[in-house]
C-alpha atoms as a PDB file:
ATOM      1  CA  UNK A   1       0.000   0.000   0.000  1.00  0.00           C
ATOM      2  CA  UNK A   2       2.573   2.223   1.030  1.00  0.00           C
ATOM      3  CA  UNK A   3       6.014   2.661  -1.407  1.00  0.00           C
ATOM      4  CA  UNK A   4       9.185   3.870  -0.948  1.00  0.00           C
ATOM      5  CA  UNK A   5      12.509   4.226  -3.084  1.00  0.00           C
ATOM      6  CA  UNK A   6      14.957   3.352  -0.675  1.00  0.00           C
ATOM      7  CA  UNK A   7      17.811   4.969  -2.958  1.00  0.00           C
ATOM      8  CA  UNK A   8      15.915   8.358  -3.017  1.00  0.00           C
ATOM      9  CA  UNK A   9      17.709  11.109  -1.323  1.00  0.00           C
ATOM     10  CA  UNK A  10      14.466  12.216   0.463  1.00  0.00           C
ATOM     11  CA  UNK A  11      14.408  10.976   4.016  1.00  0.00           C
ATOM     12  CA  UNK A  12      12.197   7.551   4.473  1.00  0.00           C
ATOM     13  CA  UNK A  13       9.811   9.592   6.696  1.00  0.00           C
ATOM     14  CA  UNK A  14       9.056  12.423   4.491  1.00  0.00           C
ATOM     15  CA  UNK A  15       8.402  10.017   1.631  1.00  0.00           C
ATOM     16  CA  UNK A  16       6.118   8.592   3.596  1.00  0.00           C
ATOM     17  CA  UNK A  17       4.531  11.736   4.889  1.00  0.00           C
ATOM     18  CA  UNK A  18       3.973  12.538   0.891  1.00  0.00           C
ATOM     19  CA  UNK A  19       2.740   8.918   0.152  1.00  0.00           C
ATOM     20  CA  UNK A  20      -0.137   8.983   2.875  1.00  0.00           C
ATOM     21  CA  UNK A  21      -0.939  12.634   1.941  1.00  0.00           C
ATOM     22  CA  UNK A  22      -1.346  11.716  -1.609  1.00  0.00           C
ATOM     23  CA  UNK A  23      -3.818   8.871  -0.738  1.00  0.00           C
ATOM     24  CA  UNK A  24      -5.794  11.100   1.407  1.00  0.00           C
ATOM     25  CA  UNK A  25      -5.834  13.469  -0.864  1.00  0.00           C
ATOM     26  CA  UNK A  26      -7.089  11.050  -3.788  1.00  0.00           C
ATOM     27  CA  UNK A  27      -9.588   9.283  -1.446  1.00  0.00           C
ATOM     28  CA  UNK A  28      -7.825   5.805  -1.468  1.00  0.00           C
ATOM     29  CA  UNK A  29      -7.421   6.952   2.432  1.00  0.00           C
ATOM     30  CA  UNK A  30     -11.264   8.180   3.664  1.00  0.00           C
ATOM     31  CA  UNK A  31     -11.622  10.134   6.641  1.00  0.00           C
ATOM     32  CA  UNK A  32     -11.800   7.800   9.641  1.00  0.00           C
ATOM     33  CA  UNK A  33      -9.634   5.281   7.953  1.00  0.00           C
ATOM     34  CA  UNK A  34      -7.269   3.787  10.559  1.00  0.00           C
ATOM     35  CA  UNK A  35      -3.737   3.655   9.422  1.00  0.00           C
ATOM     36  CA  UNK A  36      -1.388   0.612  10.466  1.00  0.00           C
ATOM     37  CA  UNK A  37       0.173   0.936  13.695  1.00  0.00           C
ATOM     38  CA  UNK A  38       3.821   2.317  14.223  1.00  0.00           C
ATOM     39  CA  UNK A  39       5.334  -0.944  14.330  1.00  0.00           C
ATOM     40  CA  UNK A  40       3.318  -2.956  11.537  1.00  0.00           C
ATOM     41  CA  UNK A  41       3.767  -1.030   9.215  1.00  0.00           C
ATOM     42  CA  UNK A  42       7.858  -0.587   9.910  1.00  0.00           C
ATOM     43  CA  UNK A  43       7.758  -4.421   9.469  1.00  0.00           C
ATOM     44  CA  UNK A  44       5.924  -4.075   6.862  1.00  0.00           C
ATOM     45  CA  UNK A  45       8.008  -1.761   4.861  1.00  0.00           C
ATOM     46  CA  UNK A  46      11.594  -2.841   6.718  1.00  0.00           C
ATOM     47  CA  UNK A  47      12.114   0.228   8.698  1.00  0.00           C
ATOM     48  CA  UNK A  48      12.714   1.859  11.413  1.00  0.00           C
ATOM     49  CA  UNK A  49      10.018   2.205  14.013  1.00  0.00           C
ATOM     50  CA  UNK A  50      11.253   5.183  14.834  1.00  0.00           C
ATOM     51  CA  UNK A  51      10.735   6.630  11.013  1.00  0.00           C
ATOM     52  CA  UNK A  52       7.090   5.732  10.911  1.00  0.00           C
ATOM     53  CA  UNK A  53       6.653   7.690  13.881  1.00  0.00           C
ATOM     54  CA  UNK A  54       8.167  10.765  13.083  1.00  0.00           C
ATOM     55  CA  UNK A  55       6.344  10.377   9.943  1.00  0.00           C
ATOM     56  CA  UNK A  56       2.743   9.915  11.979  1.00  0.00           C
ATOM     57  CA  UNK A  57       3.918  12.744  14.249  1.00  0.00           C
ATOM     58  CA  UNK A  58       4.436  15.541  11.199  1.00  0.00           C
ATOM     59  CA  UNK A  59       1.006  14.073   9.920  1.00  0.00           C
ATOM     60  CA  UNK A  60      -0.306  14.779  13.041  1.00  0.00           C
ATOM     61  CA  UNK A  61       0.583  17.984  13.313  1.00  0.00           C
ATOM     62  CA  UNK A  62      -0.011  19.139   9.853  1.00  0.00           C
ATOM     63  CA  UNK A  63      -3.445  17.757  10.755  1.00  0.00           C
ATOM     64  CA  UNK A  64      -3.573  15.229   7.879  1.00  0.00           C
ATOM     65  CA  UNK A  65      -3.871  12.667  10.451  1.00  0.00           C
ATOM     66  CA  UNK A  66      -5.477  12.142  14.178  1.00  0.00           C
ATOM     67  CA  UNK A  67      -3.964   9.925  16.700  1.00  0.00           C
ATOM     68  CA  UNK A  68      -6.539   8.394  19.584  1.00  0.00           C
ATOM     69  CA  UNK A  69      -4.410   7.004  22.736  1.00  0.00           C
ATOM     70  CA  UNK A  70      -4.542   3.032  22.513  1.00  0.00           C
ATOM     71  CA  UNK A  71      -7.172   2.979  19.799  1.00  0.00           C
ATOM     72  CA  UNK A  72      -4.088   4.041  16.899  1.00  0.00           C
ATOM     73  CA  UNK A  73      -4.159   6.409  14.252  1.00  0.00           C
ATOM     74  CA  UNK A  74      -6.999   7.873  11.883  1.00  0.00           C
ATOM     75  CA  UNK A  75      -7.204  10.174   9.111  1.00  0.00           C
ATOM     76  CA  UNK A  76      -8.322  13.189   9.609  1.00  0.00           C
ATOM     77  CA  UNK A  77     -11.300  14.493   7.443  1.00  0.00           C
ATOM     78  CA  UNK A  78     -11.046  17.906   7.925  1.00  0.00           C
ATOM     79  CA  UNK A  79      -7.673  18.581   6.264  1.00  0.00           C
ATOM     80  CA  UNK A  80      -8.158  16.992   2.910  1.00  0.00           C
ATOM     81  CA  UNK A  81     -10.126  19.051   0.813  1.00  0.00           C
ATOM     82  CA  UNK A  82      -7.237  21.632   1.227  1.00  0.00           C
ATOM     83  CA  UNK A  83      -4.685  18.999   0.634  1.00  0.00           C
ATOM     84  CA  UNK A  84      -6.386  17.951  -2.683  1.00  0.00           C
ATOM     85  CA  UNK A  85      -6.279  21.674  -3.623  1.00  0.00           C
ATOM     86  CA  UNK A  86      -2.662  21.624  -3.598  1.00  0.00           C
ATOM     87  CA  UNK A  87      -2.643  18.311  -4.848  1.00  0.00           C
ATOM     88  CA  UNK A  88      -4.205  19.787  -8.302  1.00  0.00           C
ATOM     89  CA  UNK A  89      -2.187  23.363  -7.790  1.00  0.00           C
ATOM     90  CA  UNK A  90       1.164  21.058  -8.168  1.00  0.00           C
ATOM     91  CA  UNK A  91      -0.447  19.520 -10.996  1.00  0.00           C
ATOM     92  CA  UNK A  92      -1.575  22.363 -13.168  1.00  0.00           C
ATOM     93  CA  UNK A  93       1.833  23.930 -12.261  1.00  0.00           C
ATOM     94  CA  UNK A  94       3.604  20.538 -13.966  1.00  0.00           C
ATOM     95  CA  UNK A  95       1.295  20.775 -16.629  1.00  0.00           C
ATOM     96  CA  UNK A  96       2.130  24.535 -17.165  1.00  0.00           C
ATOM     97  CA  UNK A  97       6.189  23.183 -16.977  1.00  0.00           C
ATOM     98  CA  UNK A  98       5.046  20.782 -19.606  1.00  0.00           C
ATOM     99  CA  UNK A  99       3.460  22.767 -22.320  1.00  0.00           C
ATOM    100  CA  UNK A 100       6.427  25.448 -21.792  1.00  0.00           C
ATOM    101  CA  UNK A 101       8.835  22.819 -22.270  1.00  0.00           C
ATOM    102  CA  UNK A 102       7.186  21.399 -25.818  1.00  0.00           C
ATOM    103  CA  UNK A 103       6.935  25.247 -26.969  1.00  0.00           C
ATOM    104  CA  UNK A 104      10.405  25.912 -26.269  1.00  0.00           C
END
């Protein structure tokens, strides 16, 4: 569910920061959804622990995610029409890269 490139430059966390803000923002994630807990999902990808939490905690406070005390983590539904805004800002910016590009 979740991918990472491993020989990217961009820290592990961040990339998966961007990966579960991207599948909120597309609706594969749906408010309420509850994301796998810290330490599945490190097994699960072969990482640090300690990465998928920092990762949880910047969702968290970027409000892209909610996390309940012993019950585990949520997304957040209040967030995501704002991050699918950007979400189609980026893309209309690469678009506007694009046609440049074939002009030039």
């Amino acid at each position: 569910m979740f991918t990472l490139d491993y020989r990217s430059r961009k820290p592990l966390y961040d990339q998966l920061c961007q990966s579960i803000e991207r599948m909120a923002a597309c609706g594969v994630l749906e408010p309420g959804s509850r994301l796998p807990s810290v330490r599945m999902l490190a097994e699960e990808l072969a990482i640090n622990p300690n990465t998928v939490q920092k990762a949880y905690r910047m969702l968290e406070h970027s409000g892209v995610i909610e996390t309940v005390p012993g019950k585990g983590s949520f997304v957040a539904g209040g967030n995501l029409e704002l991050l699918r805004e950007e979400r189609l800002r980026h893309i209309e910016e690469l678009l506007v890269q694009a046609v440049d590009e074939a002009r030039g």
